[in-house]
N, C-alpha and C. Protein backbone atom coordinates (compact mmCIF):
# COMPACT_ATOMS: atom_id res chain seq x y z
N UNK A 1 -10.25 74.82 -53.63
CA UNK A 1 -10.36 74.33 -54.99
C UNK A 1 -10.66 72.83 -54.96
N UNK A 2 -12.15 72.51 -55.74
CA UNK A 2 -12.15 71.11 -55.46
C UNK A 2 -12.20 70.34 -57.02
N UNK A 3 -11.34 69.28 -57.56
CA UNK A 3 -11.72 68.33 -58.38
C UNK A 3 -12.68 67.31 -58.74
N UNK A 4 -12.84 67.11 -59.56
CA UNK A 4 -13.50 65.71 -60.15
C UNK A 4 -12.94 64.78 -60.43
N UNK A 5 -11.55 64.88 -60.10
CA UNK A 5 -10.52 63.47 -60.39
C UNK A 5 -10.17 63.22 -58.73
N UNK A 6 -10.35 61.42 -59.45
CA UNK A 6 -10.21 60.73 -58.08
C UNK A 6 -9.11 61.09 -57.08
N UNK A 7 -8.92 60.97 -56.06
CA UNK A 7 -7.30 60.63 -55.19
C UNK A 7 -6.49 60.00 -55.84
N UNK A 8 -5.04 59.59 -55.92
CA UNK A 8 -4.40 58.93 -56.00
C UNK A 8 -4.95 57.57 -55.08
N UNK A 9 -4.84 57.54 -54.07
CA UNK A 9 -5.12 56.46 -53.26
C UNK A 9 -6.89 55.77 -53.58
N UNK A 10 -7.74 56.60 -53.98
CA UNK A 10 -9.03 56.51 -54.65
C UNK A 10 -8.87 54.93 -55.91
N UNK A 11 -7.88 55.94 -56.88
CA UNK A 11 -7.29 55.07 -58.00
C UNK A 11 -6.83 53.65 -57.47
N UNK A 12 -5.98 53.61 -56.38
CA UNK A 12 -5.14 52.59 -56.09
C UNK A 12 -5.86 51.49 -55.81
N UNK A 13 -7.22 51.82 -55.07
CA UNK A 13 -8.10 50.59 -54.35
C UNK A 13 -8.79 50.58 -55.36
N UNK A 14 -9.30 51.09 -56.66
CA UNK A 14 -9.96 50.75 -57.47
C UNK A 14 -9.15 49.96 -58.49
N UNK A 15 -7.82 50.31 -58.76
CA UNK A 15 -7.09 49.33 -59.22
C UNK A 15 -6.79 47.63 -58.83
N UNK A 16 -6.82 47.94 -57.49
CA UNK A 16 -6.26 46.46 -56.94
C UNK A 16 -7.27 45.60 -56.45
N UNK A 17 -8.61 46.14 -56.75
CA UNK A 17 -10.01 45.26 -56.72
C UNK A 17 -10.26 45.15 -57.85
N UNK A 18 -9.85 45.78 -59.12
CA UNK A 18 -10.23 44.38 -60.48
C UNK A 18 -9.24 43.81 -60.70
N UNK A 19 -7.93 43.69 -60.09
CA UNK A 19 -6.87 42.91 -60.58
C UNK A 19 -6.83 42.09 -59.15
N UNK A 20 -7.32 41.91 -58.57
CA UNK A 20 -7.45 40.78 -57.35
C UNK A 20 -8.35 39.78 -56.75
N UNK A 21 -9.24 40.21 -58.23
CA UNK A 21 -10.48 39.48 -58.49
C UNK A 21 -10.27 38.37 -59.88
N UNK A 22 -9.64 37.17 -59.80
CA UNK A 22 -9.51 36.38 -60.63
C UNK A 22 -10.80 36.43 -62.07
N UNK A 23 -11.89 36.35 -61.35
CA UNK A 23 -13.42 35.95 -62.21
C UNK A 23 -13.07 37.52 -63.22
N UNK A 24 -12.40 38.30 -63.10
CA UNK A 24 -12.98 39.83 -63.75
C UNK A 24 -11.69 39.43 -65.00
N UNK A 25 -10.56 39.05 -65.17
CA UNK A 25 -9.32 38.74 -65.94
C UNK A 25 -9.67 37.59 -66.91
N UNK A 26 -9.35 37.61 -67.83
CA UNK A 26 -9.06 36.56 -68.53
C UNK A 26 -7.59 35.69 -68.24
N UNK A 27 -8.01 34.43 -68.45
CA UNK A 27 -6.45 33.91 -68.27
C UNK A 27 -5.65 34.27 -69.57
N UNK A 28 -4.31 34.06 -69.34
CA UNK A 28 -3.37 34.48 -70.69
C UNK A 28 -2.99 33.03 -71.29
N UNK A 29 -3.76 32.95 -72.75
CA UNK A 29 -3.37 31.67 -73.38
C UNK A 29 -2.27 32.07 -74.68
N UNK A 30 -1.55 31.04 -74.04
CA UNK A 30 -0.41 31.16 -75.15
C UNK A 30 -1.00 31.07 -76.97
N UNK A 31 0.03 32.24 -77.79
CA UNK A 31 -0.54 31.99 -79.24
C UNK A 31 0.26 30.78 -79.70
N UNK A 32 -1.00 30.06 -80.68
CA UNK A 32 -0.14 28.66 -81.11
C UNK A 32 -0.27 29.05 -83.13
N UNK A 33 0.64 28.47 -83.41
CA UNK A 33 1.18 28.46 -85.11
C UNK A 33 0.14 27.62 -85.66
N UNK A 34 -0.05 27.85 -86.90
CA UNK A 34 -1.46 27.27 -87.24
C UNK A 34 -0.49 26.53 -88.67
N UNK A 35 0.62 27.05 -89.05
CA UNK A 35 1.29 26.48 -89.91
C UNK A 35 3.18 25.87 -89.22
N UNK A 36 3.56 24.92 -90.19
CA UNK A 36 4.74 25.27 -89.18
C UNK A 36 5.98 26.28 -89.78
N UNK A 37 6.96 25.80 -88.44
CA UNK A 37 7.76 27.06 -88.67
C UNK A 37 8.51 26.79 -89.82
N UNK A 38 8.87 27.84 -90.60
CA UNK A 38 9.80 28.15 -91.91
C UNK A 38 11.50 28.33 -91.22
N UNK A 39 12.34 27.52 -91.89
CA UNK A 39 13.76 27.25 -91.25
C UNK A 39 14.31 28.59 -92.39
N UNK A 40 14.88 28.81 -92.21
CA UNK A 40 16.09 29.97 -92.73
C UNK A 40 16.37 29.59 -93.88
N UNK A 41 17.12 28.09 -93.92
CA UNK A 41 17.52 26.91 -95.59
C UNK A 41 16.17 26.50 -95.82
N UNK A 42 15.12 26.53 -95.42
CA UNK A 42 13.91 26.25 -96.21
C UNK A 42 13.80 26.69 -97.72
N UNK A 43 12.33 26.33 -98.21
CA UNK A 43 12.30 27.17 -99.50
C UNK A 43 11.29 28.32 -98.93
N UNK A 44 11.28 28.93 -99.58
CA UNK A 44 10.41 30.47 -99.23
C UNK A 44 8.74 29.95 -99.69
N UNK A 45 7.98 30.30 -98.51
CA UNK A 45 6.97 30.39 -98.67
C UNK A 45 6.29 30.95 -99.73
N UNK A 46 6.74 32.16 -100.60
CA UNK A 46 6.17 32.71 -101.19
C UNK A 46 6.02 32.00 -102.82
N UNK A 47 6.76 31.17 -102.79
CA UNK A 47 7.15 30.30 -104.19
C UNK A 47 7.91 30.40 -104.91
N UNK A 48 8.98 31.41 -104.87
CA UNK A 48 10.03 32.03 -105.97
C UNK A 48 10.90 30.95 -106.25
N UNK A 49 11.75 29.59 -105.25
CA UNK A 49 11.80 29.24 -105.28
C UNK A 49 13.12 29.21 -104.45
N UNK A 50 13.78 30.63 -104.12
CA UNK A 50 14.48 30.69 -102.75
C UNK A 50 14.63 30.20 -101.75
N UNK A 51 15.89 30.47 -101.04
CA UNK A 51 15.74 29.80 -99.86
C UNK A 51 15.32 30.86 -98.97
N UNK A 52 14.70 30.50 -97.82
CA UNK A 52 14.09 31.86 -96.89
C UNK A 52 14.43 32.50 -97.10
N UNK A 53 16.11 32.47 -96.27
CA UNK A 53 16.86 33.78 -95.87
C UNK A 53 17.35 34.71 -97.13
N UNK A 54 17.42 34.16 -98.13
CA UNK A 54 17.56 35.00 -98.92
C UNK A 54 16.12 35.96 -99.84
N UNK A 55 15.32 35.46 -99.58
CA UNK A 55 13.77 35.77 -100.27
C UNK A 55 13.60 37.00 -99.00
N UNK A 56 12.29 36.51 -97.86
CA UNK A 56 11.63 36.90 -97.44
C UNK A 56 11.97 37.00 -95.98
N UNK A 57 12.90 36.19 -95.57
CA UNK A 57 13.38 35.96 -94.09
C UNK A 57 14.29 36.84 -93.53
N UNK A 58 14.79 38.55 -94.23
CA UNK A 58 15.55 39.41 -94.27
C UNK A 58 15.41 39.84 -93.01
């Protein structure tokens, strides 16, 4: 009985030649806040006129 799916070991070297190839990965850039952060005793972003934690910060 023969397959069309790779070896296990087939998989393995095809795995560890695109992850051992820097140029094929993107680097991982951290996500940055485009607004700043909302404190808990803030007022609520949304405008009600709350403080976070009681509005929207649940």
């Amino acid at each position: 009985m023969t397959s069309n799916q790779p070896s296990s070991n087939e998989f393995e070297e095809e795995l560890d030649s695109c992850c051992s190839n820097a140029s094929c990965c993107a680097p991982a850039e951290p996500i940055k806040r485009t607004e700043a952060k909302v404190g808990r005793n803030d007022p609520c972003p949304c405008g009600n006129g709350k403080k976070y934690k009681k509005c929207c910060g649940m």
